[in-house]
Structures are given as C-alpha cells and as structure tokens.
Protein backbone atom coordinates (compact mmCIF):
# COMPACT_ATOMS: atom_id res chain seq x y z
CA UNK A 1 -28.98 28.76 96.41
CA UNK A 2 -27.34 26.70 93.47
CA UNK A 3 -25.63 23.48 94.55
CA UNK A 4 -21.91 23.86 93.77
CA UNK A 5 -20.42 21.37 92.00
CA UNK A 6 -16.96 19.48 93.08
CA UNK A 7 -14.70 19.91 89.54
CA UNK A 8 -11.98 17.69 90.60
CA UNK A 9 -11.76 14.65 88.55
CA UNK A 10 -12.83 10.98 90.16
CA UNK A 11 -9.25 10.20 90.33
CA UNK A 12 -8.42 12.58 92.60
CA UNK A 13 -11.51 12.36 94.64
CA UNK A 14 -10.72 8.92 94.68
CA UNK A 15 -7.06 9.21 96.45
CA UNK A 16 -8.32 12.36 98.77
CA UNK A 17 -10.94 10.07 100.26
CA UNK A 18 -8.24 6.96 100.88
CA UNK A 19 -7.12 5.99 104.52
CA UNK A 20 -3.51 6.87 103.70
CA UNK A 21 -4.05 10.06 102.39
CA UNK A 22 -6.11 11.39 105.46
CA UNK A 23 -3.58 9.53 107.82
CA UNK A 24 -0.66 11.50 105.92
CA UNK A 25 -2.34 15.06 106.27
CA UNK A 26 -2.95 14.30 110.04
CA UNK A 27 -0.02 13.48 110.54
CA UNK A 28 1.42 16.11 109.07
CA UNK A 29 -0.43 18.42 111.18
CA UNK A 30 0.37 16.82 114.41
CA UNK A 31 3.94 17.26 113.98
CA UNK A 32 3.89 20.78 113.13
CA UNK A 33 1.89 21.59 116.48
CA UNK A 34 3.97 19.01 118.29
CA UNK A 35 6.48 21.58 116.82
CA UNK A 36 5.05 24.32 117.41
CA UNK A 37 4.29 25.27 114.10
CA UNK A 38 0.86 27.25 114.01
CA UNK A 39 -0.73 29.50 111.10
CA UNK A 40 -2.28 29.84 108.00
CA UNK A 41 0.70 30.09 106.19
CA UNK A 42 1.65 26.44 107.82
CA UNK A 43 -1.62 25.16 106.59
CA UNK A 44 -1.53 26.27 102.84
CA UNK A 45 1.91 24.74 102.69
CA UNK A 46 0.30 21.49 103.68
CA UNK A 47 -2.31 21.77 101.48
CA UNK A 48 0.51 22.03 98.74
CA UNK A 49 1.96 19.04 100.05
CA UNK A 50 -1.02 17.05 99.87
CA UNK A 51 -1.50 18.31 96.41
CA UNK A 52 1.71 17.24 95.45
CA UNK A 53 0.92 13.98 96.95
CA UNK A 54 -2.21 13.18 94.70
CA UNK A 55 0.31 14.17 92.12
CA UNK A 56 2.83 11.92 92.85
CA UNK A 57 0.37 8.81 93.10
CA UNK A 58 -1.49 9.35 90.09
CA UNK A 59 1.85 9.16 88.50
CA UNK A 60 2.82 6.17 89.88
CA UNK A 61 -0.59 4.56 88.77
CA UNK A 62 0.28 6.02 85.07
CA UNK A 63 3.58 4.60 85.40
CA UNK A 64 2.15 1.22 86.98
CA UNK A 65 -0.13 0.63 84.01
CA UNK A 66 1.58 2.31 80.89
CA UNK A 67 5.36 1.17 81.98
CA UNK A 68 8.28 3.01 81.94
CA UNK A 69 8.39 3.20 77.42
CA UNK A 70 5.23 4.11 75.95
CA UNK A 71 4.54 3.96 72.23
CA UNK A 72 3.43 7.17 70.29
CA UNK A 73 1.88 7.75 66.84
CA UNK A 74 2.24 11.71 66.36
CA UNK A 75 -0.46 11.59 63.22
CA UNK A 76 2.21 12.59 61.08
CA UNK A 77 2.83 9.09 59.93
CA UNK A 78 5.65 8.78 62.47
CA UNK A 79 5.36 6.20 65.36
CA UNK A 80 7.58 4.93 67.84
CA UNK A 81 8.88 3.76 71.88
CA UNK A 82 9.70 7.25 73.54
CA UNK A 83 10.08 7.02 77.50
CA UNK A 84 7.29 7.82 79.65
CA UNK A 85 7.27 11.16 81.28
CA UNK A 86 5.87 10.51 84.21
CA UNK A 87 8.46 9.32 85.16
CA UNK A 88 10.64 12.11 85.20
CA UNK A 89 7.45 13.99 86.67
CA UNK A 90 7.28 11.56 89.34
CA UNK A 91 10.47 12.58 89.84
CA UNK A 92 10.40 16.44 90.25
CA UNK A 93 7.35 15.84 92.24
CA UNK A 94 8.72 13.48 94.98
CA UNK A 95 11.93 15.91 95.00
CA UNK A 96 9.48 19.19 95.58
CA UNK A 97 7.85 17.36 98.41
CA UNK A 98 10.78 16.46 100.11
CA UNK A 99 12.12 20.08 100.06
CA UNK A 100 8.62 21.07 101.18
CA UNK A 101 8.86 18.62 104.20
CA UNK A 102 12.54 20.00 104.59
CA UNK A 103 10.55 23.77 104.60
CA UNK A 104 7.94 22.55 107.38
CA UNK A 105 10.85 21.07 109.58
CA UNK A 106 9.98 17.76 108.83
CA UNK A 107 11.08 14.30 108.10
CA UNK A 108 9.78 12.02 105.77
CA UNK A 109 11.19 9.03 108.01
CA UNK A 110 8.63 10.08 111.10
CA UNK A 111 5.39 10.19 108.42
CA UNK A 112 6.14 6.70 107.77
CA UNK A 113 5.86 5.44 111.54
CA UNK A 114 8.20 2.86 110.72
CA UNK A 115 6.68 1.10 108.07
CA UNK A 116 7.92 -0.59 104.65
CA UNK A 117 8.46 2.53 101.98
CA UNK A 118 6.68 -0.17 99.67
CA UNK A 119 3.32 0.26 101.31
CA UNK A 120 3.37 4.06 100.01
CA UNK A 121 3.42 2.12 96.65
C-alpha cells in the first residue's frame, strides 16, 4: 500500500504540532463535555475552529514580519506602500472564531485560564 503523503505546508505542520495549539483543542473539548456537548457535528465545528486558529497565527507572523504597509511593484511600472491585508484578514478571522466559540457555548475568557492575552501573541 502507497505511503500517503501529508500536503499541508511546514507552516502549518509547524503550529498544529505546538504546545498551545494542542492545549487550545483540549481544552476546547473539555468544556463542551463539561457542557454536555457531545457529537460529530460538535467535533467538525472544532476542527473549524482550530483551522481558523492556524489561520489567524500565520497572519499574525505575516503581519509580525512584513508590518502593517507593505510595498508593491504590480510589473506594470507602477510601485508603491498599500496596507497589508492580513491585517484586515486577521481581522475577519479572529471575528469568525469568536462567533464560532459564541456557536459552541463558549467563552474565549475560560480558554485562556487566566493568562496575559499577549502570550497568544
């Protein structure tokens, strides 16, 4: 049988395989059975939300290394500062996965455990 090969890019192997990302899915799951919250359905939505959350940080590491302006050159012989659009994709993306929490009956406050909202950055 052929080996099957893993076509997610290192990036996001590299953030699924971090201590905070496993801690956030488990967590995640413990307070939907804590809730009673059991099912398939449940578990997709949390794989959506974890999704979203390897999103969300490679975003912030684009927006952490390029800034908040980036320059373009279009080929065209025009050039210029245009804002960077991830940040407005960081954004949407932190929004959705707030209203996804909000979906699951849960609160972003409780994930945290208390700590700084800096460490997620």
């Amino acid at each position: 049988m052929a080996k099957q090969t893993d076509g997610r890019s290192k990036d996001v192997k590299r953030i699924t395989r971090t201590k905070r990302y496993r801690e956030i899915e488990n967590d995640l799951r413990q307070q939907l059975e804590m809730n009673g919250t059991c099912g398939k359905f449940f578990d997709d939505m949390i794989d959506d939300y974890m999704a979203m959350y390897v999103t969300k940080t490679l975003l912030v590491e684009d927006i952490q290394k390029r800034g908040t302006i980036v320059t373009y050159n279009n080929g065209g012989g025009q050039s210029g500062m245009k804002k960077n659009e991830s940040v407005d994709m960081f954004n949407k993306t932190n929004a959705q996965m707030l209203k996804l929490l909000a979906e699951l009956g849960l609160k972003a406050n409780a994930m945290l455990g208390g700590g700084d909202i800096e460490d997620e950055l």
